[in-house]
N, C-alpha and C. Protein backbone atom coordinates (compact mmCIF):
# COMPACT_ATOMS: atom_id res chain seq x y z
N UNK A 1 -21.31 13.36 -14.48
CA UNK A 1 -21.34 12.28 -15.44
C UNK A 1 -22.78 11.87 -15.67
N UNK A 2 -23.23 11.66 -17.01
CA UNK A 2 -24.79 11.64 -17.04
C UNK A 2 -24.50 9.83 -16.67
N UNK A 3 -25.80 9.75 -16.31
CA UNK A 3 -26.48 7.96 -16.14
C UNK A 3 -26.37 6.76 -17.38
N UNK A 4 -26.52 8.12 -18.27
CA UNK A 4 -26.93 6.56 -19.65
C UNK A 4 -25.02 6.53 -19.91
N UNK A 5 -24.00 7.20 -19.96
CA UNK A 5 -22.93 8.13 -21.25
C UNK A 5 -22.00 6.87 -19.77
N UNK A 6 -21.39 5.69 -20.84
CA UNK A 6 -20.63 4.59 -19.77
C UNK A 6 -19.55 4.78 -20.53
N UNK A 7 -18.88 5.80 -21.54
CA UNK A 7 -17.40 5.80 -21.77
C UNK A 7 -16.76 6.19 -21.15
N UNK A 8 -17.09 7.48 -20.61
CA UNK A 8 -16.28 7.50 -18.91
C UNK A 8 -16.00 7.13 -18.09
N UNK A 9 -16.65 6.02 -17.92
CA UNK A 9 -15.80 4.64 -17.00
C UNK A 9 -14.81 4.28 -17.05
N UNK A 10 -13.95 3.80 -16.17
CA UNK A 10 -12.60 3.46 -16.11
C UNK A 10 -12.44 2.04 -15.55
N UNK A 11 -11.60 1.37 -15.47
CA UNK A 11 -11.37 0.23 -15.47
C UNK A 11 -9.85 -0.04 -14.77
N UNK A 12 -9.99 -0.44 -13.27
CA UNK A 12 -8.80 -0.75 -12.45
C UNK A 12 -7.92 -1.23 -13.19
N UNK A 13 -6.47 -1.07 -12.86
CA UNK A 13 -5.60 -1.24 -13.44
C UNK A 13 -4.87 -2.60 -13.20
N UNK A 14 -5.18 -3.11 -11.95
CA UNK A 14 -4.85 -4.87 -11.05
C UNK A 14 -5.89 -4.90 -10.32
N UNK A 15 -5.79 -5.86 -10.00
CA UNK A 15 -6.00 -5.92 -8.37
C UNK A 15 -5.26 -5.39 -6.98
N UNK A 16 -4.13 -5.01 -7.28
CA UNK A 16 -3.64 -4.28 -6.49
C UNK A 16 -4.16 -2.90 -6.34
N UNK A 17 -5.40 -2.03 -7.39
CA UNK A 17 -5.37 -0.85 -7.52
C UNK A 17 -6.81 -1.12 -6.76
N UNK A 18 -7.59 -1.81 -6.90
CA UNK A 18 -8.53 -2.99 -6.37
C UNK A 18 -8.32 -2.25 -4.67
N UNK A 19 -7.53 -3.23 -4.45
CA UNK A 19 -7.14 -3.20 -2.98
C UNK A 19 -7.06 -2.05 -2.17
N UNK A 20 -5.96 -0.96 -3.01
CA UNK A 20 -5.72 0.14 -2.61
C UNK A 20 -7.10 0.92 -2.58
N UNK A 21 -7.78 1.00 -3.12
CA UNK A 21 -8.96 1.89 -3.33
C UNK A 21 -10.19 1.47 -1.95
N UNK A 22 -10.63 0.00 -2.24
CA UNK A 22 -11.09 0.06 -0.65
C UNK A 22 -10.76 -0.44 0.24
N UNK A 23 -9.38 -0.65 0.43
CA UNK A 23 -8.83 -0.08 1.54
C UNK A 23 -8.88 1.82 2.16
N UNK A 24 -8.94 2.69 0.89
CA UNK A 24 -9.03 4.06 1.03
C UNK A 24 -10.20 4.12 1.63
N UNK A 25 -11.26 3.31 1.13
CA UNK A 25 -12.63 3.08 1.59
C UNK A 25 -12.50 2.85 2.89
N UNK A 26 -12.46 2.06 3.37
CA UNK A 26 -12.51 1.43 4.64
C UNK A 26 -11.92 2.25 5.64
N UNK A 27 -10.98 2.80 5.41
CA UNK A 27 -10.22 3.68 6.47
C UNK A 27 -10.78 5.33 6.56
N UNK A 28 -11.77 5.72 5.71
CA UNK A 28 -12.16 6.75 5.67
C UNK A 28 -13.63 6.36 6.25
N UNK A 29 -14.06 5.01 6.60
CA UNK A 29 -15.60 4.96 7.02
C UNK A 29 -15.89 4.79 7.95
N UNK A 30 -15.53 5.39 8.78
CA UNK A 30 -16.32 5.35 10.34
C UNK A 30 -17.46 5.74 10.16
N UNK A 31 -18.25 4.42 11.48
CA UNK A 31 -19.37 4.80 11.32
C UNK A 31 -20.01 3.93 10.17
N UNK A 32 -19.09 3.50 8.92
CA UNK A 32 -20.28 2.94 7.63
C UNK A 32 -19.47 3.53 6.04
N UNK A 33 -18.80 2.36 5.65
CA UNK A 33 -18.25 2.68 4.49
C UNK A 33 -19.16 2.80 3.69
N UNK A 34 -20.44 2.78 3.15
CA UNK A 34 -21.48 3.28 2.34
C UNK A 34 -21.08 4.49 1.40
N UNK A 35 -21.21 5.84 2.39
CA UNK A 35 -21.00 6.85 1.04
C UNK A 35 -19.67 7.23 0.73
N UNK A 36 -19.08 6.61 1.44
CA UNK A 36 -17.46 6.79 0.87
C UNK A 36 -17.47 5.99 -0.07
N UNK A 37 -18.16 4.59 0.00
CA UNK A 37 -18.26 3.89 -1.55
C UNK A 37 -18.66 4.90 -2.48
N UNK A 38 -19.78 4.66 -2.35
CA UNK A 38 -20.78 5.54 -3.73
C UNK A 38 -19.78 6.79 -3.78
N UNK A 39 -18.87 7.72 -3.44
CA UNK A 39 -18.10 8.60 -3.35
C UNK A 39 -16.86 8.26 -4.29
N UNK A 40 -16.06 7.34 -3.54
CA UNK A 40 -15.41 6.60 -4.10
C UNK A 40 -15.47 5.88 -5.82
N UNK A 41 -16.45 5.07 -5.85
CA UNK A 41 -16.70 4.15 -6.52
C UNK A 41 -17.01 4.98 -7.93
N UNK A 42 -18.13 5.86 -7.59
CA UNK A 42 -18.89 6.80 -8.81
C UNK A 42 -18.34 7.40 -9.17
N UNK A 43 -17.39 8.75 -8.24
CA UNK A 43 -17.72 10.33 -8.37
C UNK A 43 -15.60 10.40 -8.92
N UNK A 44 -15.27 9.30 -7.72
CA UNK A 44 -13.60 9.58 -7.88
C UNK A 44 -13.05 8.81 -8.84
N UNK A 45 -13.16 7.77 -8.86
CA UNK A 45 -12.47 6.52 -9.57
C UNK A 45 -13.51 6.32 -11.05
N UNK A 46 -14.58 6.61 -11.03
CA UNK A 46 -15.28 6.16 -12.46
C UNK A 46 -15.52 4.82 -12.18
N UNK A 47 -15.83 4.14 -11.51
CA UNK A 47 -15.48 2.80 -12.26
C UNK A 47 -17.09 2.15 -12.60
N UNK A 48 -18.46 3.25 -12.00
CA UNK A 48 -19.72 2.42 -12.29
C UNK A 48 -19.98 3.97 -12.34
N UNK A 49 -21.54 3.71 -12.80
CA UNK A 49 -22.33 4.98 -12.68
C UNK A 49 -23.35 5.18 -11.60
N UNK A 50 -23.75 5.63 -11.49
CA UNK A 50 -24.59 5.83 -10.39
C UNK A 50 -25.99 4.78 -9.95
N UNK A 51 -26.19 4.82 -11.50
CA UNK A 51 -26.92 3.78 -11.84
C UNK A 51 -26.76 2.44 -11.79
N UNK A 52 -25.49 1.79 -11.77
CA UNK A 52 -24.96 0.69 -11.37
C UNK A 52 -24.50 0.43 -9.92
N UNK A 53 -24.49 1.64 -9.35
CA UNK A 53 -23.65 1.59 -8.00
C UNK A 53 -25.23 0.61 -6.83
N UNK A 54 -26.23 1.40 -7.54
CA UNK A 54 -27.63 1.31 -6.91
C UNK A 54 -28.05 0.21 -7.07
N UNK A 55 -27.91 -0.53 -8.52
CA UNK A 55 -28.26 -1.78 -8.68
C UNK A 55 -27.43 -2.92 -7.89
N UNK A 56 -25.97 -2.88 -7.73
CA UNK A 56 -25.39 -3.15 -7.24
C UNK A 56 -25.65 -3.46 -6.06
N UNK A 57 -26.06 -2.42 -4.93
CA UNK A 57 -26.17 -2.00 -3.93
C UNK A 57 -27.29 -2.89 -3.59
N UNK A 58 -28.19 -2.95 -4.39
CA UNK A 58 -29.39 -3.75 -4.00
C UNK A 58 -29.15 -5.25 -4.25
N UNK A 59 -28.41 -5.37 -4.56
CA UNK A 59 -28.43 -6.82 -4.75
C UNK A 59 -27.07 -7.14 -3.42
N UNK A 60 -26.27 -6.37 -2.71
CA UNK A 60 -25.69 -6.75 -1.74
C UNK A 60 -26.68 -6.46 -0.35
N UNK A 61 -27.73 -5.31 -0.24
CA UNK A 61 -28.65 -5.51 0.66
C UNK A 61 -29.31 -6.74 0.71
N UNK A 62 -29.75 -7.74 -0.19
CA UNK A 62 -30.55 -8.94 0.00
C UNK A 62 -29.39 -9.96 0.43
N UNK A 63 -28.21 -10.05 0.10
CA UNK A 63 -27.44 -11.30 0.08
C UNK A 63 -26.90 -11.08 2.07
N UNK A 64 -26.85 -12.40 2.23
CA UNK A 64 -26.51 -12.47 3.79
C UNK A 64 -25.02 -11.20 3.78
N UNK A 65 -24.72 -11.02 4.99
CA UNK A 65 -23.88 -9.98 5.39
C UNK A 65 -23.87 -8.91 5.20
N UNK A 66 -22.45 -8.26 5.30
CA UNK A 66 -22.05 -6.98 5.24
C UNK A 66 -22.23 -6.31 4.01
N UNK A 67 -23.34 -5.31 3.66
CA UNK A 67 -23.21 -4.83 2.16
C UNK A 67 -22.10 -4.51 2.06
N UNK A 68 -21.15 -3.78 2.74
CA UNK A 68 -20.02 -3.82 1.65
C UNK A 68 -19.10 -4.16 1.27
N UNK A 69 -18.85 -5.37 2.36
CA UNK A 69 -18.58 -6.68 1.57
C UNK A 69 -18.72 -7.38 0.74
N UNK A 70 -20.44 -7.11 -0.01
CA UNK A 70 -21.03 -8.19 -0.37
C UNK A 70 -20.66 -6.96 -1.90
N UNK A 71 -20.42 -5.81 -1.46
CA UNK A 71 -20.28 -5.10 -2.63
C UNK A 71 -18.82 -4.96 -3.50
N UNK A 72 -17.98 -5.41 -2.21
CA UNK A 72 -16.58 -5.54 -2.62
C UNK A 72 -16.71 -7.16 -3.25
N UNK A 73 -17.46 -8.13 -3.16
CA UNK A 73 -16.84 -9.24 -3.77
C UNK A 73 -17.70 -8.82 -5.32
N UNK A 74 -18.62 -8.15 -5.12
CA UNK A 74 -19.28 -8.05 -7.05
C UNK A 74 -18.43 -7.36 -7.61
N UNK A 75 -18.13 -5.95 -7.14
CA UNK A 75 -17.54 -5.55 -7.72
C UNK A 75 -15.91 -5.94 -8.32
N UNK A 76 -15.13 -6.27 -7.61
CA UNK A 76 -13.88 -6.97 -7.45
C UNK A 76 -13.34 -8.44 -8.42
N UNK A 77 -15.06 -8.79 -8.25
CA UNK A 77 -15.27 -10.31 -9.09
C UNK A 77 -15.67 -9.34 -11.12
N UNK A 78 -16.27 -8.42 -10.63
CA UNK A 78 -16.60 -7.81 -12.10
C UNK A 78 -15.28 -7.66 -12.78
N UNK A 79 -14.63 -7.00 -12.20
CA UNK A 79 -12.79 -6.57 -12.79
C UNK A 79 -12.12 -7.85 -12.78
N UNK A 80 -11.95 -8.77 -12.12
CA UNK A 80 -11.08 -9.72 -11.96
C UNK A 80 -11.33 -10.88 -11.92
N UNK A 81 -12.52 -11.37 -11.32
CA UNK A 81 -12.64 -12.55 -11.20
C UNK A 81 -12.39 -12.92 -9.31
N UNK A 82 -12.08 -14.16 -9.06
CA UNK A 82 -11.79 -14.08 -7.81
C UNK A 82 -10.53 -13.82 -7.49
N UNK A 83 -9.87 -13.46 -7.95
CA UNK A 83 -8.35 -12.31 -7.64
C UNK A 83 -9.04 -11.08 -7.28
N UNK A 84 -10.05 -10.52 -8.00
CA UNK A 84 -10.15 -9.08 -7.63
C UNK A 84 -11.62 -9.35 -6.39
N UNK A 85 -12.32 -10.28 -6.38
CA UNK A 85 -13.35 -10.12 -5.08
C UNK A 85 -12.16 -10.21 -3.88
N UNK A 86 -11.31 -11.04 -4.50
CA UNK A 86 -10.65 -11.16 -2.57
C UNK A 86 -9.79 -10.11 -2.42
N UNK A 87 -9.11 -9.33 -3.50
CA UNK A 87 -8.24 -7.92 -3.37
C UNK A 87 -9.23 -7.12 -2.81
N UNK A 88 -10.30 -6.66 -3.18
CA UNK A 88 -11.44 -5.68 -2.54
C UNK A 88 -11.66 -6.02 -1.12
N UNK A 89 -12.04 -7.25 -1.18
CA UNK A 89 -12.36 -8.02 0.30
C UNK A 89 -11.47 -7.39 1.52
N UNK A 90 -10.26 -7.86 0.80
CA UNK A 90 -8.88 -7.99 1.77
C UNK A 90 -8.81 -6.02 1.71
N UNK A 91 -8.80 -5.56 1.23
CA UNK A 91 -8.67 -4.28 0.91
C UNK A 91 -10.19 -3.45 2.52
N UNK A 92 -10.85 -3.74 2.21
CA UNK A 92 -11.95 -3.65 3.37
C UNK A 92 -11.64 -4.58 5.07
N UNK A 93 -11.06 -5.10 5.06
CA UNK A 93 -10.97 -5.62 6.19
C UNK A 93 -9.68 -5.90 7.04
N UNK A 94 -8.81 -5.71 5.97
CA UNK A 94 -6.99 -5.75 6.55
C UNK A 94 -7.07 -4.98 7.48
N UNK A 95 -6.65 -3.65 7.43
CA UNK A 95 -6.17 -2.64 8.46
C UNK A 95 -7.31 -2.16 8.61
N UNK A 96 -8.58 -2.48 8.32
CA UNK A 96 -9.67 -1.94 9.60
C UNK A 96 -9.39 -2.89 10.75
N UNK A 97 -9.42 -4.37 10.62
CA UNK A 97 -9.32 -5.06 11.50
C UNK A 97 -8.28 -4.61 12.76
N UNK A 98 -7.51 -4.60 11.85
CA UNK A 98 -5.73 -4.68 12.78
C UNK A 98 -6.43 -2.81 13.79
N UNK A 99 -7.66 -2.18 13.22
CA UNK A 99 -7.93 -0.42 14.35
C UNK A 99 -8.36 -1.25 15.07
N UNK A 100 -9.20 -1.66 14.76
CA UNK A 100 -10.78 -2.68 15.73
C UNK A 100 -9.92 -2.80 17.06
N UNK A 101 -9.55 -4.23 16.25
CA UNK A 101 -8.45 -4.48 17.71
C UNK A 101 -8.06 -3.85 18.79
N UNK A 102 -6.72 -2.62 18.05
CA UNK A 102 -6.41 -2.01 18.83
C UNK A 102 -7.53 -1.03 19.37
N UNK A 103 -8.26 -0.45 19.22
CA UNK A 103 -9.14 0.48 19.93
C UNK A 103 -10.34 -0.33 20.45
N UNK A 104 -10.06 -1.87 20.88
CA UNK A 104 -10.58 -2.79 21.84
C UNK A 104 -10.55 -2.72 22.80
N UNK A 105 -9.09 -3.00 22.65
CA UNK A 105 -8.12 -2.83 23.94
C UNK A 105 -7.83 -1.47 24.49
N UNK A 106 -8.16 -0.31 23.85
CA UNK A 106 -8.12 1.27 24.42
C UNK A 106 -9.22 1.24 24.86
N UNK A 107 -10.75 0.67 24.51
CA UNK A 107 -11.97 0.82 24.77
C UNK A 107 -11.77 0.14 26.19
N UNK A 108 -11.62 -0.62 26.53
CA UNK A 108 -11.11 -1.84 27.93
C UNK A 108 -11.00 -1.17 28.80
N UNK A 109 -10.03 0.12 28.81
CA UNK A 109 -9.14 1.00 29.68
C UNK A 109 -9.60 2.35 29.71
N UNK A 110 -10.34 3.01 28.87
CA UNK A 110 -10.93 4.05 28.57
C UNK A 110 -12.37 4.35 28.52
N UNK A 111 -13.14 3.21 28.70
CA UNK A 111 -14.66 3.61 28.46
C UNK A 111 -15.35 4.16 29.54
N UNK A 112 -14.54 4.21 30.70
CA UNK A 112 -15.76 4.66 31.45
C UNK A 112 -14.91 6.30 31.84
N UNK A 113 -14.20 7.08 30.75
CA UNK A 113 -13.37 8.37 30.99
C UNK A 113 -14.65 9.13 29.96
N UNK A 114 -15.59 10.16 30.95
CA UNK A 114 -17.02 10.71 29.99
C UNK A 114 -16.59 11.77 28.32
N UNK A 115 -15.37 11.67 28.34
CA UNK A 115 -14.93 12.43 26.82
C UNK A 115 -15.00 11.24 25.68
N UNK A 116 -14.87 10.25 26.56
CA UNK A 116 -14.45 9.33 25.16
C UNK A 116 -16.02 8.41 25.27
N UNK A 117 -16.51 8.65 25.72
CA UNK A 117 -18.07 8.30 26.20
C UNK A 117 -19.00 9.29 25.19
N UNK A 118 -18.43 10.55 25.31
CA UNK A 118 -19.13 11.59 24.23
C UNK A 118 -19.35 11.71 22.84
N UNK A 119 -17.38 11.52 23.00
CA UNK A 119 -17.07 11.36 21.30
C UNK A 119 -17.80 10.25 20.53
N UNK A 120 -18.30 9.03 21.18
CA UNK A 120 -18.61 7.56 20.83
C UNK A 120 -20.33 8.08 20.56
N UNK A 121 -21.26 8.93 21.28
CA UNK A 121 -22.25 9.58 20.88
C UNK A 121 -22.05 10.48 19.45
N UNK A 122 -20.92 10.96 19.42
CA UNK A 122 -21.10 12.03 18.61
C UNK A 122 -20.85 11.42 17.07
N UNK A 123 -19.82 10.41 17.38
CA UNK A 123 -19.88 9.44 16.37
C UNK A 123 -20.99 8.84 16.11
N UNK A 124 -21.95 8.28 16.39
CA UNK A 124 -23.34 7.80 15.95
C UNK A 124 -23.80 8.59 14.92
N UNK A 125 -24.00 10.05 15.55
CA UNK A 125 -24.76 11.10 14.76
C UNK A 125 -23.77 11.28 13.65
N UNK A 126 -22.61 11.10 13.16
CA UNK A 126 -22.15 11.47 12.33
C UNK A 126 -22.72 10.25 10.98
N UNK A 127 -22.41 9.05 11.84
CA UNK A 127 -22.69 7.71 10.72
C UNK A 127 -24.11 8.46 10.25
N UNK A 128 -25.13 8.34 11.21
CA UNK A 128 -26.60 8.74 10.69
C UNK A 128 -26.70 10.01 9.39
N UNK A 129 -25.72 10.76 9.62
CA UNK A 129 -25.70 11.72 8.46
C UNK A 129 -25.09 11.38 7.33
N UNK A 130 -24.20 10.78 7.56
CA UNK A 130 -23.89 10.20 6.19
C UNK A 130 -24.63 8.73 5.33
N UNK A 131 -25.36 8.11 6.29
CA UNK A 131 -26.54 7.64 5.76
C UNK A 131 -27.91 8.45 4.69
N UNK A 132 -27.80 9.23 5.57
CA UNK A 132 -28.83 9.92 5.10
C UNK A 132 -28.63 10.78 3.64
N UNK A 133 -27.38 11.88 3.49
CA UNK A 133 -26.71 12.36 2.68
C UNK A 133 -26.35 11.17 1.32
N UNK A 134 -25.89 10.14 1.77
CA UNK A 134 -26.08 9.32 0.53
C UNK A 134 -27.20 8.69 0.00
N UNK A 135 -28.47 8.30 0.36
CA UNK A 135 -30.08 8.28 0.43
C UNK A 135 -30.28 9.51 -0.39
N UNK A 136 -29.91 10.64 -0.30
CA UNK A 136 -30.47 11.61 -0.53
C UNK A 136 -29.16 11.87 -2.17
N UNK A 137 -28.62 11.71 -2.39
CA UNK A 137 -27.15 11.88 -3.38
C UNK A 137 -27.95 10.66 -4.75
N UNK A 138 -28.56 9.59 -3.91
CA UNK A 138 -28.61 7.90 -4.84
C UNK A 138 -30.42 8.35 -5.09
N UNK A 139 -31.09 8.81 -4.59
CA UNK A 139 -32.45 9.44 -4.59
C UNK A 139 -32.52 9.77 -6.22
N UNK A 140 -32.49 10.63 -6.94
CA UNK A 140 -32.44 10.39 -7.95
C UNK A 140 -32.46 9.19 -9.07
N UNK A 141 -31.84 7.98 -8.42
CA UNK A 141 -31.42 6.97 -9.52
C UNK A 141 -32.94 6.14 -9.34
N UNK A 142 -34.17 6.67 -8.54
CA UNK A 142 -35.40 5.85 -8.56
C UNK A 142 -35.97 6.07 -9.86
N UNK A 143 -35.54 6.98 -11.12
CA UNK A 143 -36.57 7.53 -11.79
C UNK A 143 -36.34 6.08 -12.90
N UNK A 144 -35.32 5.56 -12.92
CA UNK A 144 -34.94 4.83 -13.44
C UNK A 144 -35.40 3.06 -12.94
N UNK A 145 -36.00 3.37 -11.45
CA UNK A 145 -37.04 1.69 -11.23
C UNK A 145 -37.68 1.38 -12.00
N UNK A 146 -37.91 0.31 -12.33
CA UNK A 146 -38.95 -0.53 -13.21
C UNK A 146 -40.35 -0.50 -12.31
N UNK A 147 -40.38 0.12 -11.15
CA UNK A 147 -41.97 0.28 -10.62
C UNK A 147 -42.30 1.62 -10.55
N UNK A 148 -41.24 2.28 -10.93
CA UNK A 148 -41.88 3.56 -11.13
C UNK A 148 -41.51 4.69 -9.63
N UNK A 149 -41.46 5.89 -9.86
CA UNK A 149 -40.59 7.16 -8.99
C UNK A 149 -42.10 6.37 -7.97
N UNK A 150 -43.32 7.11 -7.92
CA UNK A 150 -43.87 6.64 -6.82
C UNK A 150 -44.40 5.36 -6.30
N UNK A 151 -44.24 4.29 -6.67
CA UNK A 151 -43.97 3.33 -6.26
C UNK A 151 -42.77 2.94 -5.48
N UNK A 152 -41.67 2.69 -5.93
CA UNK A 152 -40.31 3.19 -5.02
C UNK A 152 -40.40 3.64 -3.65
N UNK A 153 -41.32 4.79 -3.79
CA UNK A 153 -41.58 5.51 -2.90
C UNK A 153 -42.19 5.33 -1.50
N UNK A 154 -43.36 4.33 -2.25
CA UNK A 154 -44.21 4.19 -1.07
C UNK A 154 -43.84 2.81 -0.74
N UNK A 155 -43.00 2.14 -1.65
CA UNK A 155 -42.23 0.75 -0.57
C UNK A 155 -40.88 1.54 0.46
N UNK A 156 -40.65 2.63 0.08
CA UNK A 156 -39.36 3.00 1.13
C UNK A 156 -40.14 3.74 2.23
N UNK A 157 -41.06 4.33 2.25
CA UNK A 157 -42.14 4.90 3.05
C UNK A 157 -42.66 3.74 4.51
N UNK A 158 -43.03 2.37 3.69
CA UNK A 158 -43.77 1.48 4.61
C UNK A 158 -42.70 0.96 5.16
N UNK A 159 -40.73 0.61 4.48
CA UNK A 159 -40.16 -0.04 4.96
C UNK A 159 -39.96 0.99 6.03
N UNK A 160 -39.81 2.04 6.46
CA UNK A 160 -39.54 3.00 7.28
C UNK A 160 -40.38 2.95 8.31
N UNK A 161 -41.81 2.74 7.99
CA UNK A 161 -42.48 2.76 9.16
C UNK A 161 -42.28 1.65 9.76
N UNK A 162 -42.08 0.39 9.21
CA UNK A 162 -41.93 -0.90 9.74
C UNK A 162 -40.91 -1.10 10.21
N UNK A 163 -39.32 -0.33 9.78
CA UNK A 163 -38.50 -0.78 11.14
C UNK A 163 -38.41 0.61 11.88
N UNK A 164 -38.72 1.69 11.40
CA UNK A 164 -38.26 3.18 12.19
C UNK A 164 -39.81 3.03 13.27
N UNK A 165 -40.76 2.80 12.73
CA UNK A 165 -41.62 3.27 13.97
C UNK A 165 -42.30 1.85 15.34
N UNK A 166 -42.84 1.41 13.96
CA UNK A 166 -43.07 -0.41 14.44
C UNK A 166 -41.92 -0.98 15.09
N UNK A 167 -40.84 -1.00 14.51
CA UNK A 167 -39.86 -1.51 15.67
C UNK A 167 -40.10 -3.08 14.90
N UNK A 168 -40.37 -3.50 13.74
CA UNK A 168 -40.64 -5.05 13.35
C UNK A 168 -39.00 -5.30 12.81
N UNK A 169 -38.38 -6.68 13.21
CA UNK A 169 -37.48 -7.05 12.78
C UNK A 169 -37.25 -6.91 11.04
N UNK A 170 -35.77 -6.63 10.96
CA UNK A 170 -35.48 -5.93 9.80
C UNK A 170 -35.60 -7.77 8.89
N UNK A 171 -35.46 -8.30 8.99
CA UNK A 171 -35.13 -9.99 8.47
C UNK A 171 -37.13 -9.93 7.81
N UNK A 172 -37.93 -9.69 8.67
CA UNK A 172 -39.01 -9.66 8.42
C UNK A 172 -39.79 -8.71 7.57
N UNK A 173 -39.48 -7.96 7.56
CA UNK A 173 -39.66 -6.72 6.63
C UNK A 173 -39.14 -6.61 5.12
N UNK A 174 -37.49 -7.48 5.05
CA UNK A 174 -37.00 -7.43 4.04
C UNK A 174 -37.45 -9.01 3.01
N UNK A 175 -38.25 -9.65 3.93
CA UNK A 175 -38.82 -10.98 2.98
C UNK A 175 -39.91 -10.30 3.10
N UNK A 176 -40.67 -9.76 3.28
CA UNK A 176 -42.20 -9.50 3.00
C UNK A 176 -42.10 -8.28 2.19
N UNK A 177 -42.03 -7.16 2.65
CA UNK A 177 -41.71 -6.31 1.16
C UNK A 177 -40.80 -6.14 -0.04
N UNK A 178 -39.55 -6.79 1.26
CA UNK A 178 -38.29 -7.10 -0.11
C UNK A 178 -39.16 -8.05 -1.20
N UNK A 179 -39.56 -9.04 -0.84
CA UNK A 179 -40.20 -10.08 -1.86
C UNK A 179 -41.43 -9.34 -3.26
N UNK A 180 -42.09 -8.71 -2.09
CA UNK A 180 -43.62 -7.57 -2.48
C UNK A 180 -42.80 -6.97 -3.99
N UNK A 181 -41.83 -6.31 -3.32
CA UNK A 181 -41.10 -4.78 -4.23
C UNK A 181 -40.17 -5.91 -5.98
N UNK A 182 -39.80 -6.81 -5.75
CA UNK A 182 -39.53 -7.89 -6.40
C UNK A 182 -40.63 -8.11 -7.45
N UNK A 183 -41.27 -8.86 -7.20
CA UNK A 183 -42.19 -9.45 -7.31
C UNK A 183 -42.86 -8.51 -8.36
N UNK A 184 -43.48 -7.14 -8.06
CA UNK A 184 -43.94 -6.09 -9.15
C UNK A 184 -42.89 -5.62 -9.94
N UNK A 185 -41.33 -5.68 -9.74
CA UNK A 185 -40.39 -4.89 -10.66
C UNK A 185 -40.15 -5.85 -11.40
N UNK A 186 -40.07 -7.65 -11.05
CA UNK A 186 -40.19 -8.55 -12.14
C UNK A 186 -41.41 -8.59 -13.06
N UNK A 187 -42.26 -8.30 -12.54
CA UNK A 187 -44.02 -8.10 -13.57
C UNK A 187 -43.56 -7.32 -14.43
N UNK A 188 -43.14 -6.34 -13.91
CA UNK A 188 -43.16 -4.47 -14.79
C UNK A 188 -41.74 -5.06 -16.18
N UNK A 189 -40.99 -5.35 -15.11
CA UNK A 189 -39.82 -5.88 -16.54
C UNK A 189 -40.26 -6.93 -17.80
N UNK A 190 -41.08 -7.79 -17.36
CA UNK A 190 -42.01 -8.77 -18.13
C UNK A 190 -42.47 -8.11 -19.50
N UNK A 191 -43.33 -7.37 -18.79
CA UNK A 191 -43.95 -6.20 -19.68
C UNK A 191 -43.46 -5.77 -21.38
């Protein structure tokens, strides 16, 4: 689907279709419903472009909590209003909750058996790849920043060194460059 061409978009059918969808989300994201969104959201259902998924995306990274929470109430609120933020909502957190739980209480009784000690490693590395794989899928949609492909660049560059190597709290990093990276894409839009 090209970036600019939005007739191919589709448009949920309730809020019940709302629900069902990330809920599909949620139960397929171990580890980090992220690229099962952008998977979901873009590639299966139509319902944004890639280009929206990103804008989107950035505006639930700044807001307190869970991005994809914060992505289920925009999006959900876009289709519906607050019928469809709390169908998405509820759709993300119903029956993940009700696993949590139960594999609380298996964790209680089971954590110190070294298979299920392993699998819980091996799970890490899986989330990390699918971090990365969607970074690398949404990579493209920089050409389209208002600061420009290398600019983009070298704010995702410094935020990397600042929490991947520095070790500086992420809260601190995201008001000082979050603000920085702002700050020039509002200039550039001015323009």
């Amino acid at each position: 689907m090209s970036e600019g061409v939005s007739e191919a978009l589709r448009v949920p059918r309730s809020a019940g279709e709302l629900f069902r969808v990330f809920n599909r989300m949620a139960l397929q994201g171990f580890g980090g419903v992220l690229p099962v969104a952008q998977r979901e959201l873009v590639e299966r259902e139509r319902w944004m472009t890639r280009q929206q998924f990103v804008e989107t995306l950035s505006i639930a990274q700044v807001l307190p909590g869970p991005n994809i929470i914060n992505m289920g109430l925009m999006v959900g609120d876009s289709f519906f209003g607050w019928r469809g933020a709390a169908a998405a909502t509820a759709g993300l957190l119903l029956l993940p909750l009700l696993i949590v739980l139960l594999l609380a209480a298996l964790y209680g009784q089971l954590s110190s058996v070294p298979v299920v000690a392993g699998a819980l490693r091996g799970m890490g590395a899986v989330a990390a790849g699918l971090v990365i794989s969607t970074a690398l899928k949404l990579g493209p949609t920089l050409r389209f920043n208002p600061m420009g492909l290398p600019l983009a660049l070298a704010f995702a560059a410094l935020t990397w060194l600042a929490v991947g190597l520095l070790r500086w709290p992420m809260v601190w990093v995201v008001l000082g460059l979050g603000s920085l990276a702002m700050a020039l894409a509002w200039r550039r839009l001015d323009r």
